[in-house]
Protein backbone atom coordinates (compact mmCIF):
# COMPACT_ATOMS: atom_id res chain seq x y z
CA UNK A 1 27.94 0.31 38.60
CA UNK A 2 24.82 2.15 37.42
CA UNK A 3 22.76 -0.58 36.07
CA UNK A 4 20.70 2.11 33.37
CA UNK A 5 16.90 0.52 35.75
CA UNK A 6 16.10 3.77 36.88
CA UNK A 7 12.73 5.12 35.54
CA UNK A 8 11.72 1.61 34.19
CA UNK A 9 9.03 -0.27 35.21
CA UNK A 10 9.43 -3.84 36.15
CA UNK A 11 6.66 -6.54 36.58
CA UNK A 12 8.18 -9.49 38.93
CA UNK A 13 5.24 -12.41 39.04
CA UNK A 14 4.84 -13.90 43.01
CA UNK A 15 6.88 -11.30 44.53
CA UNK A 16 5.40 -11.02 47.53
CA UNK A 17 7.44 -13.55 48.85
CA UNK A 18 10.62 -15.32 48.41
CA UNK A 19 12.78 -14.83 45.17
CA UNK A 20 10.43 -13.36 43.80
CA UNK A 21 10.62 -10.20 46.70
CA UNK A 22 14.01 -10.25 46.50
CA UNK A 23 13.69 -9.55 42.98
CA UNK A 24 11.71 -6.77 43.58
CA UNK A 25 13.22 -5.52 46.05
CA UNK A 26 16.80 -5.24 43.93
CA UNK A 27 14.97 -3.56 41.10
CA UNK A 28 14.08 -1.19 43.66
CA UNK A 29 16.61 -0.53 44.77
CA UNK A 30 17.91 0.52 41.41
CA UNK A 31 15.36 3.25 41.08
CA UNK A 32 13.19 1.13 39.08
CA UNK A 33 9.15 1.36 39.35
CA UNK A 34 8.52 -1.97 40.83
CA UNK A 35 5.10 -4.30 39.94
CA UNK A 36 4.48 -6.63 42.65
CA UNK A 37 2.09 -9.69 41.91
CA UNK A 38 0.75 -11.47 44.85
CA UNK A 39 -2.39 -13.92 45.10
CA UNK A 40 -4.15 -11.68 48.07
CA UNK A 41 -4.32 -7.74 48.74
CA UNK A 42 -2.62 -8.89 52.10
CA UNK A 43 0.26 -10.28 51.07
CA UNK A 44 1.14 -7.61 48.21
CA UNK A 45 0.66 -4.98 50.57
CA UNK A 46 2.74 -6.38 53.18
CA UNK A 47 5.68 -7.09 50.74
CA UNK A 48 5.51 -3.38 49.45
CA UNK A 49 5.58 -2.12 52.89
CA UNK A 50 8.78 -4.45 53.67
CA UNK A 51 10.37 -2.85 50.41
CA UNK A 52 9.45 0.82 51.12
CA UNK A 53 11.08 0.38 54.89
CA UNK A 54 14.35 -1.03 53.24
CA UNK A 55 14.54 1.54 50.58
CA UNK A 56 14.27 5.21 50.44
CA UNK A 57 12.02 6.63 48.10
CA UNK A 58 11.09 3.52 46.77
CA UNK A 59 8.62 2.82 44.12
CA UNK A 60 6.05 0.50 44.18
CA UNK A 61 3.00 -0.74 43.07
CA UNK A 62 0.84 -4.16 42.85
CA UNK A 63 -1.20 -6.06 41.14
CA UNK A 64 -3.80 -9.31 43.05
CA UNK A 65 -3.84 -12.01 41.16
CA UNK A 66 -3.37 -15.47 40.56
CA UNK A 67 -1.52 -15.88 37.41
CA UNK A 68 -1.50 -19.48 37.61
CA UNK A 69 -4.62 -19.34 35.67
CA UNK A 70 -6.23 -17.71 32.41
CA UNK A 71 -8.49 -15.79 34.35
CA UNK A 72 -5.66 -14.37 36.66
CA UNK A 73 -3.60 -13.20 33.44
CA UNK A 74 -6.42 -11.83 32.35
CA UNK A 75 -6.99 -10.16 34.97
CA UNK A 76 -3.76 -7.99 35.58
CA UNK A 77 -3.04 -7.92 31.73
CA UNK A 78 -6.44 -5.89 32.21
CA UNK A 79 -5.08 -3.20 34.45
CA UNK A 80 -1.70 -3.46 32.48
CA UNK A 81 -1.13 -1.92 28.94
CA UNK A 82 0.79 -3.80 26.59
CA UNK A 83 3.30 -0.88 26.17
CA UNK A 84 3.25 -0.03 30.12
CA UNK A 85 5.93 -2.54 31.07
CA UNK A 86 9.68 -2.42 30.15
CA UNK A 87 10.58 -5.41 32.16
CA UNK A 88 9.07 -8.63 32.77
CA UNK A 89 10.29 -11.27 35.50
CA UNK A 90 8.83 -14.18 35.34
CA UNK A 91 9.27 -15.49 38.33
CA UNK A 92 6.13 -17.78 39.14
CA UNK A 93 6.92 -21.47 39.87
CA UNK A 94 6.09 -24.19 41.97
CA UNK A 95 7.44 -27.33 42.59
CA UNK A 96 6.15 -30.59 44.68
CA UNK A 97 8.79 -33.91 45.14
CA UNK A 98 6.48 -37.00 44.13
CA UNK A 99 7.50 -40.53 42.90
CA UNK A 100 7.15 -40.06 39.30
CA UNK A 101 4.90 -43.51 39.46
CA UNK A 102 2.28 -41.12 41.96
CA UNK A 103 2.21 -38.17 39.36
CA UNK A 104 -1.32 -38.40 37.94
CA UNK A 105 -2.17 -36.32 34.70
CA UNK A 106 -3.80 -33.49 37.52
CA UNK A 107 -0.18 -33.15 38.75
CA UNK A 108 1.09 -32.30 35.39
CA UNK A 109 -1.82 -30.21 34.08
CA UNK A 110 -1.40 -27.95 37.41
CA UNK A 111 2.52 -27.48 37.01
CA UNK A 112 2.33 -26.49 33.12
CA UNK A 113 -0.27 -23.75 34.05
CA UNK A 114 1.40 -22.49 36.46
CA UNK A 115 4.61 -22.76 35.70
CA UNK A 116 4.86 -22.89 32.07
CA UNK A 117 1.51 -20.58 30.60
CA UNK A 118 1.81 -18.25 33.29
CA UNK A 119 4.99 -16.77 31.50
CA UNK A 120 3.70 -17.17 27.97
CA UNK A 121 0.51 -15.39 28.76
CA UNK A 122 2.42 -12.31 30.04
CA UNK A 123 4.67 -12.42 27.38
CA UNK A 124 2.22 -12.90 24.75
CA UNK A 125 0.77 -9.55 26.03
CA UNK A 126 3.82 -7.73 27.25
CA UNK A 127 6.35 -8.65 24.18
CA UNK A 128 4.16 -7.46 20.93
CA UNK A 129 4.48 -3.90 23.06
CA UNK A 130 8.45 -4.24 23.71
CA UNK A 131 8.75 -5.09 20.12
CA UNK A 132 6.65 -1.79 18.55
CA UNK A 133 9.01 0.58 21.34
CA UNK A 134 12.36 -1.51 20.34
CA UNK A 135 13.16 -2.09 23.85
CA UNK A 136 12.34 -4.06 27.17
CA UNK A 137 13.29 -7.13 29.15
CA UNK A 138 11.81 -11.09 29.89
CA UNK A 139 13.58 -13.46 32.11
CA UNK A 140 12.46 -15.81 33.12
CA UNK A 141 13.36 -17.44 36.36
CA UNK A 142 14.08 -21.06 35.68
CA UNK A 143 16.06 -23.90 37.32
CA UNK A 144 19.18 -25.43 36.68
CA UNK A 145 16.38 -28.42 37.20
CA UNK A 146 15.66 -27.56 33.41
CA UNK A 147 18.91 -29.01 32.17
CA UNK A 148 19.85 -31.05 35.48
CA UNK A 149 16.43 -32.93 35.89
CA UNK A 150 16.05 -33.93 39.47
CA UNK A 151 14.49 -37.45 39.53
CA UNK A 152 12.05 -36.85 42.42
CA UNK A 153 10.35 -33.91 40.82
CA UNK A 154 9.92 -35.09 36.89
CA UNK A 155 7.43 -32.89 36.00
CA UNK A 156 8.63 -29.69 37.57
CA UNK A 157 12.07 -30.41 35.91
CA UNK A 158 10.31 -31.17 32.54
CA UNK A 159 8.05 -27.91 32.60
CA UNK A 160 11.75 -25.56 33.68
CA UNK A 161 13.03 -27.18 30.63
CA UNK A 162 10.05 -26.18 28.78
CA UNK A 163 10.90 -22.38 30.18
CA UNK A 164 14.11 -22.81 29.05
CA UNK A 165 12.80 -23.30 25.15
CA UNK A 166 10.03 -20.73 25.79
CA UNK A 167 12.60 -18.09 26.54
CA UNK A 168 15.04 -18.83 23.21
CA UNK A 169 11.76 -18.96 21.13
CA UNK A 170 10.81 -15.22 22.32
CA UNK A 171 14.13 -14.18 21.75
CA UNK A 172 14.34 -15.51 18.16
CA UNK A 173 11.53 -12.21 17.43
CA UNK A 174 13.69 -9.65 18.75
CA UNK A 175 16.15 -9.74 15.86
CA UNK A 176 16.73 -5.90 15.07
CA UNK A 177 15.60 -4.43 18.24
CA UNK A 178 17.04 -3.68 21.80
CA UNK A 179 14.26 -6.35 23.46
CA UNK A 180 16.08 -9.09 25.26
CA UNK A 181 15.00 -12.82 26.06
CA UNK A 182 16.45 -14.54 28.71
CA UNK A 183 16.20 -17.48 31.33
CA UNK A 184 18.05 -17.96 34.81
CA UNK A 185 18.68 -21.07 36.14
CA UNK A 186 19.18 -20.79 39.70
CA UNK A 187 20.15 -24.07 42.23
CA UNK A 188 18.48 -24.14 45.19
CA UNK A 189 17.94 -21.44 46.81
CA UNK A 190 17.24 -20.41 50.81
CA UNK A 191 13.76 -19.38 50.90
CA UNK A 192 11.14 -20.10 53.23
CA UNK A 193 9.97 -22.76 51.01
CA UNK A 194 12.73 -24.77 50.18
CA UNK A 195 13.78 -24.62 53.83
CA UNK A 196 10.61 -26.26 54.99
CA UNK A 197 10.51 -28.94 52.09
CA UNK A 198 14.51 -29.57 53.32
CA UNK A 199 13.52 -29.98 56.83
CA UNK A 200 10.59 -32.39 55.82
CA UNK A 201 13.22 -34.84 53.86
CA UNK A 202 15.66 -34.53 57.62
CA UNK A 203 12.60 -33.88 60.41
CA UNK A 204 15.36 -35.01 62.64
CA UNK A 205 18.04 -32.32 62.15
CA UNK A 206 17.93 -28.82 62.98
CA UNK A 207 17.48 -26.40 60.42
CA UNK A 208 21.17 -25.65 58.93
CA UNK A 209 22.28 -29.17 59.45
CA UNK A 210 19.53 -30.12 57.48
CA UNK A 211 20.23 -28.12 54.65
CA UNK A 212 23.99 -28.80 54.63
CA UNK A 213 22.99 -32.58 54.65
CA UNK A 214 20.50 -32.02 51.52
CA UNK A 215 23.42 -30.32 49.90
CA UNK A 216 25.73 -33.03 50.43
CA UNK A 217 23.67 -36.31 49.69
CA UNK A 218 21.06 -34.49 47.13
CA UNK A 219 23.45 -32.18 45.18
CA UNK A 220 26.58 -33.64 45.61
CA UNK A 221 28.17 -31.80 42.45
CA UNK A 222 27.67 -28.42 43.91
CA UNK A 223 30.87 -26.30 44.20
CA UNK A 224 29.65 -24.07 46.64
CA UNK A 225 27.97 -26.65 48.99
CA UNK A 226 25.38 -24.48 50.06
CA UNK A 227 21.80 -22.83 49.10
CA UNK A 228 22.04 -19.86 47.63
CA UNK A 229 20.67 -16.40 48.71
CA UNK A 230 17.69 -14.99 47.35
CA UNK A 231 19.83 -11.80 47.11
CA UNK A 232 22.62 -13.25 44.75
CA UNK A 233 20.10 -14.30 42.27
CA UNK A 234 17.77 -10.92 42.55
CA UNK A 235 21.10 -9.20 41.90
CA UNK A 236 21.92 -10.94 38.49
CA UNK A 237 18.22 -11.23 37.15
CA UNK A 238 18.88 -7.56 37.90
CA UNK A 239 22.30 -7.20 36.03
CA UNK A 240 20.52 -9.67 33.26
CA UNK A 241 17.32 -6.73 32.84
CA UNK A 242 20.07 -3.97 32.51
CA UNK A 243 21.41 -1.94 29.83
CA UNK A 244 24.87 -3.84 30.65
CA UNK A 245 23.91 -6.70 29.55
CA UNK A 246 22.22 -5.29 25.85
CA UNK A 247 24.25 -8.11 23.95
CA UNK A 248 23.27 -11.06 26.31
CA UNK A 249 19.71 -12.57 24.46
CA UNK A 250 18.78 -16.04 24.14
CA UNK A 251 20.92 -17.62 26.62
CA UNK A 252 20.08 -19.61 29.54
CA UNK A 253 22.39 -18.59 32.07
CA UNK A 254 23.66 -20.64 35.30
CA UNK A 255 23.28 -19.24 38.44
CA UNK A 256 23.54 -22.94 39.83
CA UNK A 257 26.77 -22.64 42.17
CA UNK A 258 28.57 -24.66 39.59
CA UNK A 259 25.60 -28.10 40.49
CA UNK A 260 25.64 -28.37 36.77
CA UNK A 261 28.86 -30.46 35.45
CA UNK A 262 29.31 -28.53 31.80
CA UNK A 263 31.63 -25.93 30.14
CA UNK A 264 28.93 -24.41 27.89
C-alpha cells in the first residue's frame, strides 16, 4: 500500500533512539524527508547513519536540541520555518516509577516540560503553517498510561492524559482543512529503556523472563502478553501521518495490545 509520505517532510522529536528511531526510520522508508531530533550532534548523527545503511536512498536530516526546554524549542523552531514541516511526531517523553508520596513538585514541573510543552511548543509553531497550506500531520505519541493510569508513575500518566486533551484541542482548529490531529497510545513497548527499567523491578531474572513476568503481574489485562515492537507502532504512527487515513482526526487511538479493557 502506497502510504501518499513520499516527498514530505517529517519532524520525529528524540529519534535518535528508541521509538522515536523507529519512527523515523518507517517514514523513511516511505520516501519521506526525515527530521531527526537528538540532544547531542553524536547521537543524531549516529541514528542517521543507522537509517541511511537500512535504507536506500534515504533522506535525512537533524536537528541538536533539547526540546525539553523553551530554549531547545527555540532553538530548532529557529532553523525550522513554520511552513517547512508537513508532519510532526511528537514523540518526546519520559517516564520515572516513584511512590506518588516521593513525587516532589520538581518531579512534576520536569515531566510537564518535557513531556507535555515540548509538543505544544512545536505545534504552536508548526500548526499556524499547516493551517495557511490546508494540509499536514501531529501525532502525538502518547500512552495507553493516559487513559489506563499506572499507579507507580502518577505524574507521567497524568501529563499522557494531558497529551491526550492537547491533541483533540489542536484538532478542533482544523475544521475545513486537510490538517490532522492525532494521539497514539502505545503499551509498553521493547526499547532499550523499558528493558532496563523491567530488569531493575526482576534484577534476578534474565532478560526475557523478566519481561514476560512484568507482563504477567504488571499488565495482567494485556491480550497479547508481550511488549510490543518499536516497529509495530512506527508503522501505524506512519499509516496515522498518511493520506489513508485523511478522515481519522481527533481520535486517540490504541495501539495498547488490547491492556485497555473498553469497546470505544
Amino acid at each position: 500500500m502506497d502510504l501518499g509520505l513520499s516527498g514530505q517532510r517529517v519532524l520525529v522529536t528524540a529519534s535518535s533512539a528508541g521509538i522515536g528511531e523507529a519512527i523515523a526510520t518507517s517514514f523513511a522508508r516511505e520516501g519521506a524527508t526525515v527530521i531527526l531530533n537528538g540532544r547531542s550532534q553524536a547521537t543524531a548523527a549516529a541514528a542517521k547513519a543507522r537509517i541511511e545503511d537500512a535504507i536506500d536512498g534515504a533522506k535525512v536530516e537533524f536537528v541538536v536540541a533539547d526540546l525539553g526546554s523553551a530554549e531547545g524549542c527555540e532553538a530548532a523552531i529557529d532553523g525550522l520555518p513554520a511552513g517547512s514541516v508537513d508532519v510532526l511526531v511528537n514523540n518526546l517523553g519520559v517516564y520515572e516509577p516513584i511512590d506518588f508520596f516521593d513525587t516532589t513538585d520538581a518531579h512534576w514541573q520536569r515531566l510537564f516540560e518535557i513531556n507535555v510543552m515540548s509538543g505544544v511548543r512545536l505545534s504552536r509553531h508548526f500548526l499556524e503553517g499547516m493551517l495557511k497550506k490546508k494540509a499536514g500531520r501531529i501525532v502525538f505519541v502518547s500512552s495507553e498510561s493516559g487513559i489506563n493510569p499506572a499507579p507507580e508513575m502518577a505524574h507521567y500518566s497524568a501529563t499522557k492524559t494531558m497529551q491526550i486533551s492537547v491533541s483533540r484541542n489542536l484538532a478542533e482548529m482544523t475544521k475545513g482543512t486537510d490538517v490532522t490531529v492525532n494521539s497514539v497510545l502505545p503499551g509498553p513497548v521493547n526499547t532499550q529503556g523499558v528493558g532496563d527499567f523491567i530488569a531493575a523491578v526482576f534484577p534476578e531474572l534474565p532478560r526475557e523472563e523478566a519481561h514476560a513476568k512484568f507482563m504477567r503481574e504488571n499488565r495482567p489485562t494485556s491480550l497479547i502478553e508481550r511488549l510490543s515492537r518499536p516497529e509495530e507502532i512506527a508503522d501505524f504512527v506512519c499509516f496515522i501521518a498518511s493520506a489513508r487515513a485523511s478522515a481519522v482526526n481527533g481520535a486517540a487511538l490504541k495501539v495498547d495490545g488490547g491492556m485497555i479493557r473498553s469497546v470505544f
